[in-house]
Protein backbone atom coordinates (compact mmCIF):
# COMPACT_ATOMS: atom_id res chain seq x y z
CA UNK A 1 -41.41 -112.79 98.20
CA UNK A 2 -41.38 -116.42 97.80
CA UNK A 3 -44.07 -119.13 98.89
CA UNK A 4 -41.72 -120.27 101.54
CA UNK A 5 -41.53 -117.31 103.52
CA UNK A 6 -45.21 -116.30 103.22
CA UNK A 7 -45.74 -119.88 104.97
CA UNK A 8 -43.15 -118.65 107.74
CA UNK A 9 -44.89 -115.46 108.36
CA UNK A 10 -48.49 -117.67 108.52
CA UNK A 11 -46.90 -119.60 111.26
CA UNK A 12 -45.80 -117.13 113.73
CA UNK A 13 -48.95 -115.20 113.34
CA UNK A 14 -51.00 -116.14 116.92
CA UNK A 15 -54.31 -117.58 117.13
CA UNK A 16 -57.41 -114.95 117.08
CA UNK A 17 -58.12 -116.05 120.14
CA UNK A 18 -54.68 -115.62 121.57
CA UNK A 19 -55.20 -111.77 120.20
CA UNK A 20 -59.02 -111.20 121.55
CA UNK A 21 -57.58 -112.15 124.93
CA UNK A 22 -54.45 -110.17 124.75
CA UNK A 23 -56.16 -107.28 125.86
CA UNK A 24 -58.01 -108.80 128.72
CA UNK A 25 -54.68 -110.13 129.99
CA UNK A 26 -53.56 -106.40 130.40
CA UNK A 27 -55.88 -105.37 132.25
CA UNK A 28 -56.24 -108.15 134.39
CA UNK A 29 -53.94 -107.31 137.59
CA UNK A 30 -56.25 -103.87 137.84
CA UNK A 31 -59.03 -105.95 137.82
CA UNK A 32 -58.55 -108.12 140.15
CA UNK A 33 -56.91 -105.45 142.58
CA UNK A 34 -60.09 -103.84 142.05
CA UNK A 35 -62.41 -106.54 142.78
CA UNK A 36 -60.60 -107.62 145.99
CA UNK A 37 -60.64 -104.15 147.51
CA UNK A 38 -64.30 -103.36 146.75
CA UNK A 39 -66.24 -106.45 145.94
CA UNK A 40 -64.96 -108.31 148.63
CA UNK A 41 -65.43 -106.17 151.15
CA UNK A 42 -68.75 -105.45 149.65
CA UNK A 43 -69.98 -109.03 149.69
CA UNK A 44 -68.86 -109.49 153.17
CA UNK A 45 -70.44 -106.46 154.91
CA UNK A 46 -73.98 -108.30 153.14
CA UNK A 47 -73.13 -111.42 154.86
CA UNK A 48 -72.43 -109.24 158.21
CA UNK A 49 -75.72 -107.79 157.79
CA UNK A 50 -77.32 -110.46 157.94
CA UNK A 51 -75.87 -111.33 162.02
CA UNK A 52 -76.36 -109.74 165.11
CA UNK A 53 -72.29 -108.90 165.85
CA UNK A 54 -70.36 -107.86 168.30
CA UNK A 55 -66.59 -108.42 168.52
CA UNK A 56 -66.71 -112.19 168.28
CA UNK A 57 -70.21 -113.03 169.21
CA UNK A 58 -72.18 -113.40 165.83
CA UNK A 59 -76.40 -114.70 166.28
CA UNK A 60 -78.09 -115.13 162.75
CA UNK A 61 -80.85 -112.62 162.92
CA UNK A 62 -81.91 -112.69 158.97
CA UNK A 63 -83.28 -109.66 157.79
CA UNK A 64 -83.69 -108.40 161.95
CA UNK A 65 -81.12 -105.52 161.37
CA UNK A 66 -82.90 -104.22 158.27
CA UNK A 67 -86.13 -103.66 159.91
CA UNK A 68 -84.81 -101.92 162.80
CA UNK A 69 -82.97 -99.84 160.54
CA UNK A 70 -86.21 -99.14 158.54
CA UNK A 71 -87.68 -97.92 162.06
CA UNK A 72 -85.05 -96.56 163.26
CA UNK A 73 -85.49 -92.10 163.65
CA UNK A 74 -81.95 -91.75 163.90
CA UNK A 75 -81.24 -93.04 159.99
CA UNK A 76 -84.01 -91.11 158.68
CA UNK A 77 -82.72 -88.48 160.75
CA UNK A 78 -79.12 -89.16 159.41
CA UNK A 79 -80.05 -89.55 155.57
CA UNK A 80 -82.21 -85.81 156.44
CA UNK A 81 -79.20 -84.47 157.92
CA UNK A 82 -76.87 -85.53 154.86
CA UNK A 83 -79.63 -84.45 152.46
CA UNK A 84 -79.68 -80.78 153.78
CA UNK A 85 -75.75 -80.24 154.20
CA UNK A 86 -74.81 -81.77 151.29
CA UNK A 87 -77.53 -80.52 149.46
CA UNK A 88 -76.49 -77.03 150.05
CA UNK A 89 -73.23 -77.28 150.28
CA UNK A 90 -73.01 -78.90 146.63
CA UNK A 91 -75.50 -76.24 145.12
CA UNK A 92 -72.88 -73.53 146.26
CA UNK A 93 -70.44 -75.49 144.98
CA UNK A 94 -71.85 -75.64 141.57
CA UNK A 95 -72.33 -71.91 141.39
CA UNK A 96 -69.17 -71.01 141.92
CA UNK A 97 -67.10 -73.51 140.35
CA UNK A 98 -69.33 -72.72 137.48
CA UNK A 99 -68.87 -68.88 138.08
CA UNK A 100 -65.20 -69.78 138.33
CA UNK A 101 -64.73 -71.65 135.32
CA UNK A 102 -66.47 -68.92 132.59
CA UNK A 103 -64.59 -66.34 133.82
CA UNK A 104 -61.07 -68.60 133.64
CA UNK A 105 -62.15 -69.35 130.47
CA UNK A 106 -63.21 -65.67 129.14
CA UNK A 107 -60.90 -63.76 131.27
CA UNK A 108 -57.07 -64.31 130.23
CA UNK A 109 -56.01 -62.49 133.38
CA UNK A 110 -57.36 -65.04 135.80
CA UNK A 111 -56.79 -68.04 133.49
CA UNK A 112 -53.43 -66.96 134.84
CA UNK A 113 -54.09 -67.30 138.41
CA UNK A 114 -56.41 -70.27 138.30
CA UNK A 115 -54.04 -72.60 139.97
CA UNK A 116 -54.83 -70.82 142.86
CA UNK A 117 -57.76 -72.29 142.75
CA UNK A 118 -56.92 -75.92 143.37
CA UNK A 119 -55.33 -75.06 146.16
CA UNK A 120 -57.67 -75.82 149.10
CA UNK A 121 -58.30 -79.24 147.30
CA UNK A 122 -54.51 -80.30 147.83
CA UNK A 123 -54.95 -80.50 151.93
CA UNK A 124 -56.03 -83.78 153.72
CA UNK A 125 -60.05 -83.03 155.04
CA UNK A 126 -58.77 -83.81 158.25
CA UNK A 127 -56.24 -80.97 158.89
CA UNK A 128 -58.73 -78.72 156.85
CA UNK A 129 -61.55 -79.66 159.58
CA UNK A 130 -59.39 -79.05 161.99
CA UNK A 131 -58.31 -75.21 160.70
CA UNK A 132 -62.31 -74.63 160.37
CA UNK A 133 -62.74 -75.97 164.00
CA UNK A 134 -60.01 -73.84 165.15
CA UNK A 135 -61.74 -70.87 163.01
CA UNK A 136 -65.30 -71.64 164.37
CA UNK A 137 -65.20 -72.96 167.56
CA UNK A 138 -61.84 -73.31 169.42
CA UNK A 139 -59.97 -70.26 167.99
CA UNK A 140 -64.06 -68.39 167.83
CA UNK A 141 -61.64 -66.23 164.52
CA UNK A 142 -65.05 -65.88 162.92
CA UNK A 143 -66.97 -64.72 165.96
CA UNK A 144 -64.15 -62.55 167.12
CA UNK A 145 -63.49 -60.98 163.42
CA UNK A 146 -67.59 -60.23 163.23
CA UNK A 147 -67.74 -58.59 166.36
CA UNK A 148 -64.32 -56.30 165.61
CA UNK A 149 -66.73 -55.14 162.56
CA UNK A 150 -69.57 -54.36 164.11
CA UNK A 151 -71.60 -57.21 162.53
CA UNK A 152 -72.75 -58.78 166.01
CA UNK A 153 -72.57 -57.97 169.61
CA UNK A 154 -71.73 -61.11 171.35
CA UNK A 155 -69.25 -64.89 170.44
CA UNK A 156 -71.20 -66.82 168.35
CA UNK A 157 -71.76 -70.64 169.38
CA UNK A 158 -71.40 -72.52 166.56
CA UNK A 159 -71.36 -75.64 168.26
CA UNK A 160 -74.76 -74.58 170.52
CA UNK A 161 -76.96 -73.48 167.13
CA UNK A 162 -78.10 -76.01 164.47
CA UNK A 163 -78.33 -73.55 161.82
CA UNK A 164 -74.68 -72.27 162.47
CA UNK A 165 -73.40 -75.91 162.98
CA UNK A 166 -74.15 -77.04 159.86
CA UNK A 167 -73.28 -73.81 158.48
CA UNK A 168 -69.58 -74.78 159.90
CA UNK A 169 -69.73 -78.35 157.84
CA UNK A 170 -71.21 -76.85 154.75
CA UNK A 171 -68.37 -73.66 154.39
CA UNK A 172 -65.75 -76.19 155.55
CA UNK A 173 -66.73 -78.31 152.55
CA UNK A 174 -67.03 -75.71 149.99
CA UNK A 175 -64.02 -73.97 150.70
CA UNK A 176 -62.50 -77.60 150.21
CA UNK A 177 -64.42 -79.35 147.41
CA UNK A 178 -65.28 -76.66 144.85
CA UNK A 179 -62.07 -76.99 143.27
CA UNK A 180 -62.78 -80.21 142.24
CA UNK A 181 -66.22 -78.94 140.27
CA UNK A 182 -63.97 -75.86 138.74
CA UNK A 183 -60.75 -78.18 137.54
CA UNK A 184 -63.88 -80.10 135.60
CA UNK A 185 -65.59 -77.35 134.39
CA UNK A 186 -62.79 -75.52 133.30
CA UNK A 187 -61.57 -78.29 130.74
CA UNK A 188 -65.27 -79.06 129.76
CA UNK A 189 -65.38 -75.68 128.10
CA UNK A 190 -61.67 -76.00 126.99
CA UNK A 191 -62.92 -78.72 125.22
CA UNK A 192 -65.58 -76.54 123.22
CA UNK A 193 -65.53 -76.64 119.26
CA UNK A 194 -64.06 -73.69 119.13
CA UNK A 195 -65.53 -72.80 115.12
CA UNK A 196 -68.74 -72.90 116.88
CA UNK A 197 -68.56 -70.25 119.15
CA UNK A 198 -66.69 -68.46 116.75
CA UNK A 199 -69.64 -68.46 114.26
CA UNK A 200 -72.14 -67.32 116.55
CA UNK A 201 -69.65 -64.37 117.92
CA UNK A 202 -69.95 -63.56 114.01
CA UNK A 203 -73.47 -63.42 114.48
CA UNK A 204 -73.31 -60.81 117.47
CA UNK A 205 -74.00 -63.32 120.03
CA UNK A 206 -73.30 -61.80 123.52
CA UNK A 207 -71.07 -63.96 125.81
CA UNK A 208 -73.84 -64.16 127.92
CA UNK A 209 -76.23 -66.14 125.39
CA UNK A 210 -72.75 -68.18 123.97
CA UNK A 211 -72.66 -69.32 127.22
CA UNK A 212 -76.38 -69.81 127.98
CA UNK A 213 -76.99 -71.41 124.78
CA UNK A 214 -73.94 -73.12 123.19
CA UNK A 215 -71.68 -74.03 126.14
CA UNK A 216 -73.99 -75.03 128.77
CA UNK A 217 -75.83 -77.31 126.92
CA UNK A 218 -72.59 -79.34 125.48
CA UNK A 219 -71.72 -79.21 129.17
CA UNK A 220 -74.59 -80.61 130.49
CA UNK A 221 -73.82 -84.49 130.16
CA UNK A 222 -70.04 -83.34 132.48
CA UNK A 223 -71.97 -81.75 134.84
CA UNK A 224 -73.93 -84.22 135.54
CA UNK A 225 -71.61 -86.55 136.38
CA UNK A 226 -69.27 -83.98 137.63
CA UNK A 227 -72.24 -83.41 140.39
CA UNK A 228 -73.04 -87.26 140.91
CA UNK A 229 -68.91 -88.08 141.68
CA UNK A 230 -69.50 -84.74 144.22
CA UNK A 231 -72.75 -85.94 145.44
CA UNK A 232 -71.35 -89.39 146.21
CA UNK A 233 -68.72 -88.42 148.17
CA UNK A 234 -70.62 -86.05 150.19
CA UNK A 235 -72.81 -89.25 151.34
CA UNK A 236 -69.13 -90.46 152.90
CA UNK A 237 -68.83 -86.99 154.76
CA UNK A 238 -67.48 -87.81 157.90
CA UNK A 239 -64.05 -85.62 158.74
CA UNK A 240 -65.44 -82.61 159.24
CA UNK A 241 -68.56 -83.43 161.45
CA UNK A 242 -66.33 -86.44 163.62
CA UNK A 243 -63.54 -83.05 163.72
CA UNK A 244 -65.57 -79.98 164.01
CA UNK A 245 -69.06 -80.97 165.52
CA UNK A 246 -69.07 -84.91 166.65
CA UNK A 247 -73.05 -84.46 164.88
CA UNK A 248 -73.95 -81.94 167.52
CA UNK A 249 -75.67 -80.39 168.91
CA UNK A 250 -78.75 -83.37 169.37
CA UNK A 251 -77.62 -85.29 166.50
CA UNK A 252 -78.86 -82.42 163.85
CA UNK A 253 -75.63 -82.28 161.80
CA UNK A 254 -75.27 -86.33 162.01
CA UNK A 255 -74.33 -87.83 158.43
CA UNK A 256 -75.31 -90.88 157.67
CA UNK A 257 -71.44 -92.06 157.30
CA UNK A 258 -71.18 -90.51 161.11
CA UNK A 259 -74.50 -92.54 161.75
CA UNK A 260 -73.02 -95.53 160.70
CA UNK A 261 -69.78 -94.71 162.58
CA UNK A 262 -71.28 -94.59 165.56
CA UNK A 263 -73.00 -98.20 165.32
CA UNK A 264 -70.25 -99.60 164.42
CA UNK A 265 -67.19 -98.08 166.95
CA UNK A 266 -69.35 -97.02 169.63
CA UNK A 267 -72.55 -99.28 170.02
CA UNK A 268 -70.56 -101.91 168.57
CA UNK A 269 -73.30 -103.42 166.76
CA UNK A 270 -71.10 -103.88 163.58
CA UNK A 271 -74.08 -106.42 161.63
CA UNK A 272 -76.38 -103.24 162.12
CA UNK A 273 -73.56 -101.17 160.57
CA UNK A 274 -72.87 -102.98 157.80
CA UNK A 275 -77.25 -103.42 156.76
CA UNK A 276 -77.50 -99.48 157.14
CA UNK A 277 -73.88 -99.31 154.37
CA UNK A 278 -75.49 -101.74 152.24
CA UNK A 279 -78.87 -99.81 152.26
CA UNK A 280 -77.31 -96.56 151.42
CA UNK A 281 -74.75 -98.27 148.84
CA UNK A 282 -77.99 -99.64 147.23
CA UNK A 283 -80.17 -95.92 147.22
CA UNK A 284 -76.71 -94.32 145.88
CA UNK A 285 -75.97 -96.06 142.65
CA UNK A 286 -80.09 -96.68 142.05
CA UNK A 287 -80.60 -92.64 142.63
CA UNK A 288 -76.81 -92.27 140.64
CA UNK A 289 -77.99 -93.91 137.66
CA UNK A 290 -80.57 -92.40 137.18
CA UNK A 291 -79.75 -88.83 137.28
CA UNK A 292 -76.97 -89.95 134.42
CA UNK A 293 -79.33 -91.85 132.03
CA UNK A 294 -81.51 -88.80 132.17
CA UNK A 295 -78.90 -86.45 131.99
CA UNK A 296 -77.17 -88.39 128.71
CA UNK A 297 -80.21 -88.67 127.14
CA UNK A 298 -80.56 -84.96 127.24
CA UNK A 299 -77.30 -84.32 126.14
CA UNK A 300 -77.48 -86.51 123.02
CA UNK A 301 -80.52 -85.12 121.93
């Protein structure tokens, strides 16, 4: 190759800089897509906070909202009521999308079937609230199918009983959500060094204690943020108790997204609204990170 055409190729080689920012460039349009449907609307339900609104009437008030909010029963309440649903309904979750995934993964004959699955994670939450409310309280299929068997003597209330009200939210999101812990699970230990396990079957270890003591802790960093994504979206729980209880009966299964619902749509007191979303933004990702760090660490050592 001559000197001449070395020189060309030197020439129509771009900058470094050009190529560092290539990348950037790419990714740019997601970025800013991103930004303008979250940040923004982020930064300006702060501001909002901040006034006392209602439709067009806004009165600076400072930091008024936030120590009503503080005081307020009916957010502590709220944040309770969201704590104990989604509290239990993601433990059940866990144990059987767990439950689920080992025996996909050790049983060929329902690897087979496991789309099956996924299924009840493929509906909108709104028409699956609504086949729960029809199942608990307008249809009364449950009460009607338990006292055909014997189980109890009269219609159960669902709607008149705390207990079985927020029994009604917490099966409605099981039966929806666990799918989503399973799918995760199941390609977590898909994902397994195989030559491991296969050395300690060698070594006569049980399934049980493969499980126990090889996959579940290479799992552990997954589920942990398999059980924050499932934890954050039960603080947004809404469908089911606007659809199937409207946070009766006496405001025991209000959610703190139904909480701040109702301040905004029907008190109308949208500044109030936005300090109580801010709040529970801020608790989320501080609560959030935290479980990950310690979760990561554990996994790395």
């Amino acid at each position: 190759m001559n000197q001449s055409a070395i020189s060309g190729n030197r020439v129509r080689r771009r900058p470094l800089w050009r190529r560092k920012l290539f990348p950037y460039l790419l990714v740019a349009p997601a970025v800013i897509y991103l930004m303008a449907i979250t940040l923004y609307p982020g930064v300006y339900a702060i501001y909002q906070s901040l006034f006392f609104v209602r439709f067009n009437e806004w009165t600076f008030v400072g930091l008024e909202n936030y120590r009503e909010l503080f005081a307020d029963a009916d957010f502590w309440a709220s944040l309770w009521n969201t704590f104990v649903i989604g509290g239990i309904a993601l433990t059940i979750e866990f144990v059987v999308a767990l439950s689920l995934a080992v025996l996909c993964y050790r049983d060929k004959f329902i690897r087979g079937w496991r789309i099956i699955f996924l299924v009840p994670m493929l509906f909108m939450p709104s028409a699956v609230s609504y086949i729960w409310k029809l199942a608990f309280n307008d249809g009364r299929v449950i009460s009607d199918l338990l006292t055909r068997l014997g189980l109890i003597d009269a219609r159960l209330d669902f709607l008149g009983n705390v207990d079985l009200a927020r029994l009604s939210l917490i099966v409605t999101d099981v039966w929806q959500w666990t799918p989503f812990l399973f799918i995760i699970f199941v390609g977590a230990l898909q994902g397994q060094d195989a030559e491991i396990e296969e050395a300690a079957r060698l070594d006569g270890a049980s399934w049980w204690s493969l499980f126990w003591n090889i996959s579940l802790p290479i799992m552990r960093p997954i589920i942990a943020v398999a059980l924050i994504l499932r934890a954050i979206d039960i603080t947004t729980m809404f469908a089911s108790v606007f659809i199937i209880t409207g946070g009766t009966p006496g405001g025991t299964t209000e959610t703190i997204s139904y909480f701040i619902y109702r301040m905004g749509f029907k008190t109308f007191n949208f500044g109030y609204a936005s300090a109580a979303s801010f709040v529970v933004l801020v608790a989320t990702i501080i609560i959030a990170q935290l479980f990950v760090k310690r979760f990561f660490h554990s996994g790395k050592d």
